[in-house]
N, C-alpha and C. Protein backbone atom coordinates (compact mmCIF):
# COMPACT_ATOMS: atom_id res chain seq x y z
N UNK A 1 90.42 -26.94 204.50
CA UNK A 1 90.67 -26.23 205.72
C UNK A 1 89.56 -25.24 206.03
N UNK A 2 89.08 -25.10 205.34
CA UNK A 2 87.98 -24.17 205.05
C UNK A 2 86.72 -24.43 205.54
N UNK A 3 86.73 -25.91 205.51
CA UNK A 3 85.21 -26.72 206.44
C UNK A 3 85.65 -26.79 208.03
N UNK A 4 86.72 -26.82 208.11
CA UNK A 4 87.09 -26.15 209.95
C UNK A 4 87.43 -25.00 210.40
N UNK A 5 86.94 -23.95 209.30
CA UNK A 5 87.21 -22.59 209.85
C UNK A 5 88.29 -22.20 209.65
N UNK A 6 89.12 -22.48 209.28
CA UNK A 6 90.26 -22.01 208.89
C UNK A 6 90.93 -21.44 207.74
N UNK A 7 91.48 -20.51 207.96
CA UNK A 7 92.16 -19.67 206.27
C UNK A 7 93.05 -19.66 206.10
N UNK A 8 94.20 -20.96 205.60
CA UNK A 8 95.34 -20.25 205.06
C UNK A 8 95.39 -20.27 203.50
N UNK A 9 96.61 -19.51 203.38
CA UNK A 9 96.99 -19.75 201.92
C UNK A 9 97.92 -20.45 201.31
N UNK A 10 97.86 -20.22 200.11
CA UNK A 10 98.13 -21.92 199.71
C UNK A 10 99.41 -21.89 199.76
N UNK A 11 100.21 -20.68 199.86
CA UNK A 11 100.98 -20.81 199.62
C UNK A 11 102.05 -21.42 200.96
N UNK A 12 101.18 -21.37 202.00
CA UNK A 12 101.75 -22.14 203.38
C UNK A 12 101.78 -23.77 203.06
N UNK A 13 100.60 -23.93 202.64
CA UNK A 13 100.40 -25.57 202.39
C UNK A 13 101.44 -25.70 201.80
N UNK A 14 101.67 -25.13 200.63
CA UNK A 14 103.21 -25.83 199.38
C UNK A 14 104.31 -25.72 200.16
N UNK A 15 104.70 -24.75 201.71
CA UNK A 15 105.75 -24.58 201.92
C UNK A 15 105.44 -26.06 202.74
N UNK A 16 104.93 -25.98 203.51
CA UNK A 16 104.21 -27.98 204.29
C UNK A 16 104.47 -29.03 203.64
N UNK A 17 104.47 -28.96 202.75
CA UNK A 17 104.42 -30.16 201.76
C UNK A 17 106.04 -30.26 201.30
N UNK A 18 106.45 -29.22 200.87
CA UNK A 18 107.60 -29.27 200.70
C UNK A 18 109.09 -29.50 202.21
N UNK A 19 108.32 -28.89 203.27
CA UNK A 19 109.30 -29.35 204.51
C UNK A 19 109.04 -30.38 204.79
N UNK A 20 107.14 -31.01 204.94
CA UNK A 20 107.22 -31.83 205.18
C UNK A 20 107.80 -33.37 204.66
N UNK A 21 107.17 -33.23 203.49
CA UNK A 21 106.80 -34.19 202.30
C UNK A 21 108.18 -35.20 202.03
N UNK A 22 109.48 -34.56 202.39
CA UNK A 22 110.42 -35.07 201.95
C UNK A 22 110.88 -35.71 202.87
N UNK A 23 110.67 -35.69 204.34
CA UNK A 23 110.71 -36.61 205.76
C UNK A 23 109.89 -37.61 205.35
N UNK A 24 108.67 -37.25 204.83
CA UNK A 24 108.02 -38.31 205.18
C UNK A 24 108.12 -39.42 204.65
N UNK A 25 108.71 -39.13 203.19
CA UNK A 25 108.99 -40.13 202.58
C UNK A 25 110.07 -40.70 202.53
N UNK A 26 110.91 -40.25 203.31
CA UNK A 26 112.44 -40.96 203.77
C UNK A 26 111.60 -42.32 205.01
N UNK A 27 110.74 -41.85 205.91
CA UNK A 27 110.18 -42.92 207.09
C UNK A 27 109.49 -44.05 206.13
N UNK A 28 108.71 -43.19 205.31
CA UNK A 28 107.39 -44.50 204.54
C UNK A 28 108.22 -45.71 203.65
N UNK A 29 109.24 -44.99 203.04
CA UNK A 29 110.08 -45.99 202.21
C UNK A 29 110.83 -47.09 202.86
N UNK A 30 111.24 -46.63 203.88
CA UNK A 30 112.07 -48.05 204.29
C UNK A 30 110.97 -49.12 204.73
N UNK A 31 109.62 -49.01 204.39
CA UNK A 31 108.68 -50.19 205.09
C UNK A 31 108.27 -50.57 203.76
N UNK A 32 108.21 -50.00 202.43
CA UNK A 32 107.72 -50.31 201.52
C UNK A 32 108.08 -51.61 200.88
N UNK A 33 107.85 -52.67 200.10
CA UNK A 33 108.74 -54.20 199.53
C UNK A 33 108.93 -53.24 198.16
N UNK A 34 110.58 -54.07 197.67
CA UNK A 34 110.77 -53.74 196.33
C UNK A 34 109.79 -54.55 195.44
N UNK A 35 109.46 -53.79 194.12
CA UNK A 35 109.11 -54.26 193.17
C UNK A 35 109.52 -54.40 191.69
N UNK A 36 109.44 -54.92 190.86
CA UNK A 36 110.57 -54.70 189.21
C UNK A 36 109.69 -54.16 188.55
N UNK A 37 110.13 -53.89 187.55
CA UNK A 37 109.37 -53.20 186.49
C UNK A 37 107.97 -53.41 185.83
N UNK A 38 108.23 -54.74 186.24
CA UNK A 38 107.10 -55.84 185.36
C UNK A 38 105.78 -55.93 186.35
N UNK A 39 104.55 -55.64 186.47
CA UNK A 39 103.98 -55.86 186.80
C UNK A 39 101.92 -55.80 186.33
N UNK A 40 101.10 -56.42 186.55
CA UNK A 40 99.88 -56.62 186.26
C UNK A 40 98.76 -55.86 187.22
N UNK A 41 97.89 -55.56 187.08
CA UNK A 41 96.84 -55.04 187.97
C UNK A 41 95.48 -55.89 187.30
N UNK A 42 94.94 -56.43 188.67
CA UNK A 42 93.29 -57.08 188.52
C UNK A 42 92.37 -55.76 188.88
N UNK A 43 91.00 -56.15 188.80
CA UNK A 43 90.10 -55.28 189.60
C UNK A 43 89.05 -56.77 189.62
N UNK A 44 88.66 -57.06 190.90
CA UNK A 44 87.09 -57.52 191.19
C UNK A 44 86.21 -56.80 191.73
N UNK A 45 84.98 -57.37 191.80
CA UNK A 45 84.19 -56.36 192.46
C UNK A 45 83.18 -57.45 193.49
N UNK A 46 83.42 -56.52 194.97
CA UNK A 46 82.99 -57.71 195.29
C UNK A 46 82.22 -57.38 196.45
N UNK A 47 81.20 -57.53 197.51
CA UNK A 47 80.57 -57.20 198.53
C UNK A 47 81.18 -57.48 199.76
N UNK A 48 80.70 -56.02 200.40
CA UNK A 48 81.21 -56.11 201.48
C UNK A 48 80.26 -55.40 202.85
N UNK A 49 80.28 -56.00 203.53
CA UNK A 49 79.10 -55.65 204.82
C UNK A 49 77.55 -55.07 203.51
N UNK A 50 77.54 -56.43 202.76
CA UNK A 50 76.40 -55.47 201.91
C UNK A 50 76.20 -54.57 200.83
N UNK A 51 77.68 -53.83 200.62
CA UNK A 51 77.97 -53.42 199.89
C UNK A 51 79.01 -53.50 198.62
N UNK A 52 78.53 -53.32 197.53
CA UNK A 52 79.30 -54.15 196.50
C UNK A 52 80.49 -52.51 196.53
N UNK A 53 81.83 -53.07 196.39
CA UNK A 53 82.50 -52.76 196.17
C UNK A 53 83.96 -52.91 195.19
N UNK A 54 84.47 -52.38 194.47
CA UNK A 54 85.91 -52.54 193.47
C UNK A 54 87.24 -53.18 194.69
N UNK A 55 88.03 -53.77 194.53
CA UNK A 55 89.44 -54.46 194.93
C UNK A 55 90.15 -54.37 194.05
N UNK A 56 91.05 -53.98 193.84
CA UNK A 56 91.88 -53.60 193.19
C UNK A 56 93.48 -54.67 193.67
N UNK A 57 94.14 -55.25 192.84
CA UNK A 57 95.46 -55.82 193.39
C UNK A 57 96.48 -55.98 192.02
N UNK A 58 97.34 -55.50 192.23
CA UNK A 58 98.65 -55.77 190.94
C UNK A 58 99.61 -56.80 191.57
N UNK A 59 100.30 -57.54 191.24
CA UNK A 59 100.94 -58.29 191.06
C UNK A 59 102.29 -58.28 190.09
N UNK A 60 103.36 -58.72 190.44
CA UNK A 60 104.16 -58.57 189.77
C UNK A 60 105.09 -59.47 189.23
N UNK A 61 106.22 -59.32 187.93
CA UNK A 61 106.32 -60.94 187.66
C UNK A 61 106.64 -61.98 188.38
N UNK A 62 106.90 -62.01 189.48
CA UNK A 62 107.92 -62.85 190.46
C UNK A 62 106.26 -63.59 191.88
N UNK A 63 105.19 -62.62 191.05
CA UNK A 63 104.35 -63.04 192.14
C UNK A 63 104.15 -62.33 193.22
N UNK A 64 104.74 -61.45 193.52
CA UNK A 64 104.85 -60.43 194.84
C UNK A 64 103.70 -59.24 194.73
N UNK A 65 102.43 -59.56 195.65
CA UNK A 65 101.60 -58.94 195.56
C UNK A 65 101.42 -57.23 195.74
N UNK A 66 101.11 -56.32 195.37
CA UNK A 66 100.91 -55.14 195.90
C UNK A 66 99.39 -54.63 195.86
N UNK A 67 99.25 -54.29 196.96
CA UNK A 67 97.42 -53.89 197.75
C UNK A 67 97.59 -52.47 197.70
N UNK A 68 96.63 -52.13 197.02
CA UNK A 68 96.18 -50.83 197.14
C UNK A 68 94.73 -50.36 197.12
């Protein structure tokens, strides 16, 4: 906040996070897919516009991909 000029303290942010934080994750969850317990993570690395970059993807036992 500080690179736009701005000063608060932190202790506003934690109150933000805390009013906010708990809405938000009531909206984000209902779009999320379930997943079980069981699951794997790859990493490739791979180019992109030129640039080599990490991909990251887990998978889980049933096959049900998760992108992150």
């Amino acid at each position: 906040m500080e690179e736009l000029g701005l000063s608060l303290a932190h202790t506003m942010i934690m109150r933000w996070v805390h009013q906010y934080g708990t809405e938000r994750d009531k909206r984000i969850r209902r779009h999320l897919k379930q997943t079980n317990d069981s699951w794997r993570v790859d990493e490739s690395y791979i180019k992109v516009k030129g640039q080599w970059m990490y991909l990251y993807r887990a998978v889980d036992s049933e096959g049900n991909t998760i992108d992150f």
